[in-house]
Structure formats: structure tokens, C-alpha cells
Protein backbone atom coordinates (compact mmCIF):
# COMPACT_ATOMS: atom_id res chain seq x y z
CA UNK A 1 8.91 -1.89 12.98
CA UNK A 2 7.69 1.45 11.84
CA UNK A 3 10.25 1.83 8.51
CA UNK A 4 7.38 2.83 5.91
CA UNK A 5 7.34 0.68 2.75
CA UNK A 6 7.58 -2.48 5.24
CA UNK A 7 5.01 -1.51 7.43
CA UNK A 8 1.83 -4.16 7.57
CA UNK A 9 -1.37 -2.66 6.69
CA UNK A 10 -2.96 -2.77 10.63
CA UNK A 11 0.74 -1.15 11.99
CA UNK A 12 -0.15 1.62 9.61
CA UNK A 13 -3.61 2.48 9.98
CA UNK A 14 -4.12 1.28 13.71
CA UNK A 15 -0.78 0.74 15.55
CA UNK A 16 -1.44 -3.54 16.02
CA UNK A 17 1.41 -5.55 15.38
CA UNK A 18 1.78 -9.08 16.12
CA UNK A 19 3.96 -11.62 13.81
CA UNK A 20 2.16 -11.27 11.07
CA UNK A 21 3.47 -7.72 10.98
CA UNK A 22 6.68 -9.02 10.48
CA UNK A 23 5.38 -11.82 7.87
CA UNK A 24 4.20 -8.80 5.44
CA UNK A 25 7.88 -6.66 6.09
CA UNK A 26 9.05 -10.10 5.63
CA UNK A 27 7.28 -10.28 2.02
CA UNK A 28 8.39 -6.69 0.96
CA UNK A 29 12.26 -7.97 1.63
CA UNK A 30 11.27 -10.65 -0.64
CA UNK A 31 9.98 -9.29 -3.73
CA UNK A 32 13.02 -6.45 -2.81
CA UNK A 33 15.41 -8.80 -3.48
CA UNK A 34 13.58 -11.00 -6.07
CA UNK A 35 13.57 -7.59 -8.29
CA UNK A 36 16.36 -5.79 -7.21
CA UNK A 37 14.37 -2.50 -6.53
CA UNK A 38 13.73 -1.04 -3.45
CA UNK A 39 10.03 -0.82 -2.53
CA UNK A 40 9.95 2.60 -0.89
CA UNK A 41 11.85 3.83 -4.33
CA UNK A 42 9.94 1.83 -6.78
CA UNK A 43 7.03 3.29 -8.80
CA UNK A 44 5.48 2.55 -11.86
CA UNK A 45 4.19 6.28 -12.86
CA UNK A 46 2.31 4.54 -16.38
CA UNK A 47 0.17 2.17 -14.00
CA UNK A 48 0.11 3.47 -10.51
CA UNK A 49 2.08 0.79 -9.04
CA UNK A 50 4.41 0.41 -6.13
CA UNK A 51 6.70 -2.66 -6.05
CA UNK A 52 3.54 -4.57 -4.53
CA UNK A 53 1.27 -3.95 -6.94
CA UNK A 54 4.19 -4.47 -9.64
CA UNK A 55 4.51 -8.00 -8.82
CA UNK A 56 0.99 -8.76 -8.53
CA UNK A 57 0.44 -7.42 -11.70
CA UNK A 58 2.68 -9.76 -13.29
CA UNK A 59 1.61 -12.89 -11.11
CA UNK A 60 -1.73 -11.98 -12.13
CA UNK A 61 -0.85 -11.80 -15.68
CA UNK A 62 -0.42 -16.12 -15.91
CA UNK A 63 3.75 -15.06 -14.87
CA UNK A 64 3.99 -13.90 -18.72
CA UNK A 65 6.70 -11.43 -18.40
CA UNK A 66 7.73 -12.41 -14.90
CA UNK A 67 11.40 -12.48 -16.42
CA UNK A 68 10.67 -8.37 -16.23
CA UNK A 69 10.60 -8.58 -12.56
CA UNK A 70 13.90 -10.38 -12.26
CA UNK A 71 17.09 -8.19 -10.90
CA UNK A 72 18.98 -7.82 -14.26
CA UNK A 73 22.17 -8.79 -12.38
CA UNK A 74 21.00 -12.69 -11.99
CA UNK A 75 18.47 -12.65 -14.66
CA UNK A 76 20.25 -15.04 -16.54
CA UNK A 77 21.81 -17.38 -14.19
CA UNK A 78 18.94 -17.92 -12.08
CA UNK A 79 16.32 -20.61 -11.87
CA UNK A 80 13.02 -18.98 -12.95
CA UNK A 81 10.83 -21.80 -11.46
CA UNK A 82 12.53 -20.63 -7.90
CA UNK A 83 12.40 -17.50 -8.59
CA UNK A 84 8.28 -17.41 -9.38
CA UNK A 85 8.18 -19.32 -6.35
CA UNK A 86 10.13 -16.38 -4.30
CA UNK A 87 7.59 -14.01 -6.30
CA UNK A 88 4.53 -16.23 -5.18
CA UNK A 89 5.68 -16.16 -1.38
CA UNK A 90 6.19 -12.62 -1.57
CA UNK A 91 2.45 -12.01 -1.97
CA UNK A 92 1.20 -14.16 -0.15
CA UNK A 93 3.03 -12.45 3.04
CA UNK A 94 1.93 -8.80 1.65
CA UNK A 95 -1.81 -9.64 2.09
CA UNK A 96 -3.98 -7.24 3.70
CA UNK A 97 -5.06 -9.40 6.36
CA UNK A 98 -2.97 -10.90 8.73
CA UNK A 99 -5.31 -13.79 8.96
CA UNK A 100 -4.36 -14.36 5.03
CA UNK A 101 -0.87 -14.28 5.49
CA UNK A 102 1.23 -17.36 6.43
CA UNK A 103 3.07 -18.18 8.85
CA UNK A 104 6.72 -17.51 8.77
CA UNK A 105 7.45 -21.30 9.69
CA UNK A 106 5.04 -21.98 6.79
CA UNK A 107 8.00 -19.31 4.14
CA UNK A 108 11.11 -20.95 5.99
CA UNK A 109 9.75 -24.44 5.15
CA UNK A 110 8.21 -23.45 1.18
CA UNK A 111 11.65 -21.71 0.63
CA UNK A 112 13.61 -24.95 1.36
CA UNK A 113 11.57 -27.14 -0.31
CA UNK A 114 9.99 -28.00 -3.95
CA UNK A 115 6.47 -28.77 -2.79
CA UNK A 116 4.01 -26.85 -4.11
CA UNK A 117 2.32 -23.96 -2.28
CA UNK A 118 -1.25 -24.07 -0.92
CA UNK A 119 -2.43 -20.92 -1.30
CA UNK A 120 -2.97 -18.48 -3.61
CA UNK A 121 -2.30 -14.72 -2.79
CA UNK A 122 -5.49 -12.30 -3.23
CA UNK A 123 -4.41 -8.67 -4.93
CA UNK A 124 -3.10 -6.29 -2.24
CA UNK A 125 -5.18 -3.17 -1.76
CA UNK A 126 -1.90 -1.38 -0.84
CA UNK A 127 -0.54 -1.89 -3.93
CA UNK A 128 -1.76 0.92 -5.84
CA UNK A 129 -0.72 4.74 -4.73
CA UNK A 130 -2.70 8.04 -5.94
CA UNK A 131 -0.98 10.82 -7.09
CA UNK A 132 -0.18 13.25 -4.08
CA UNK A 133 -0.45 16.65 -5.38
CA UNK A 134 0.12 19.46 -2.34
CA UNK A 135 -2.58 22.12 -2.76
CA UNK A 136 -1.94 25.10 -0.61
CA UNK A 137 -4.70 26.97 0.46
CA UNK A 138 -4.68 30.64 0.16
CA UNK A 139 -3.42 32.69 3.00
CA UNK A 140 -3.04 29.92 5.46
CA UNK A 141 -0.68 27.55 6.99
CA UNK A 142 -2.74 24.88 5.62
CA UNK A 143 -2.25 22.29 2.64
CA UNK A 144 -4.26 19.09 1.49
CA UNK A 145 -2.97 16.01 0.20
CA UNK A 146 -4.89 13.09 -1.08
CA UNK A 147 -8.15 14.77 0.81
CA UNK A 148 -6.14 14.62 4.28
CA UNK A 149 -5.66 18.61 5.40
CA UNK A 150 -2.38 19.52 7.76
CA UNK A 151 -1.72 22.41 9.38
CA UNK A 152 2.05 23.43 10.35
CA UNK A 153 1.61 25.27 13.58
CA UNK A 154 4.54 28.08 13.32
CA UNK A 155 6.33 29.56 16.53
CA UNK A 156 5.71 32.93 17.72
């Protein structure tokens, strides 16, 4: 709790956590290992994307080049049916809502077994990051980023 990059959306932004939090850290660990990249390290700079985003992209895309998102180290010994099925679980855990993730009995059960999964992951608003470019403000111990302006108090 509280590592960013595995942080649910409502930890972030209003301090609520219940098990759902850990369903969407849960998720991020997923697609982390799925991919081989680490999520607070991973950015696409050509699209915007953080690891999230990455993976919806290509789920989004019909799984087209879902053998991109594959850690080269197992790329070619692994089973791409389980491993679209690892990507699919992955977002559906990383939803915005906690109400529209599962429930981690639900993963435990899906990842031990072939059935086919019910639902179908929305895109994550999270996934996407702007560009944070530090303006400092002239003669002042002030500096804005992505609209947000801090001020480093100094000792006397």
C-alpha cells in the first residue's frame, strides 16, 4: 500500500482502500510480469503510454501484436493463449472502479482454469500520462507542473 505505480485509483486521489485496492496492485504485478517491464519504469514516449495503457492498447487492437507485449525471455516457449489470458486479467483488475474490478477469488480461480472470462475490461483512464514539464516562476520558490503549483518553503 502506497508504492506509486501499484496504487488503485481511489488510494491515490482520496486515501480509500479496501480489497479492491489490492485487486488493481494485483493487476499491475500481472501485466509486470506478463511483459517483463516494470510499470513505474515503463513509458511509451511515441504514444503517451504507461505499461497500463500499453497493454490496453494492444488488447484493444483485436491482440494483433500482443506477441510485442511478451517478456522476450519466454516469448518463444510460452503458450500465447495463456498468456492473452494473463494480459486480459490484468485489465480487468486495473479498472478505475473498484466496483469493475473482480474479485481476487474470481483471478485465483480464471488463472487455474481454461474457462472463459466473463467480462470484458473498459480502457483505464490512468493509463495515459502528460508530459510534466517544471516551469519555474521568476523570482520565487514556486514551480508548476501539469497545472498543480508547489511551493518549497526554505529554512531561515
Amino acid at each position: 500500500m502506497g508504492t506509486y505505480g501499484y496504487m488503485s485509483p481511489e488510494y491515490a486521489l482520496e486515501g480509500s482502500f479496501s480489497s479492491k485496492s489490492d485487486v488493481y496492485s494485483f493487476g499491475v504485478l500481472l501485466l509486470e510480469i506478463v511483459t517483463g517491464r516494470k510499470n513505474s519504469g515503463f513509458y511509451d514516449e511515441a504514444q503517451g503510454l504507461h505499461l497500463t495503457g500499453y497493454a490496453w492498447k494492444l488488447w484493444s487492437e483485436d491482440m494483433i501484436s500482443v506477441a510485442d507485449v511478451v517478456d522476450a525471455t519466454f516469448r518463444d516457449s510460452c503458450n500465447m493463449r495463456e498468456v492473452m489470458r494473463c494480459v486480459h486479467l490484468g485489465l480487468l483488475c486495473v479498472q478505475d472502479l473498484p466496483s469493475d474490478r473482480p474479485e481476487i477469488s474470481y483471478i485465483a480461480v480464471m488463472l487455474d482454469s481454461e474457462n472463459s472470462i466473463d467480462f470484458m475490461p473498459k480502457q483505464p483512464k490512468f493509463a495515459t500520462a502528460r508530459s510534466m514539464e517544471i516551469t519555474p516562476q521568476p523570482s520565487s520558490d514556486c514551480f508548476t507542473a501539469n497545472d498543480l503549483t508547489f511551493t518549497l518553503p526554505l529554512g531561515r
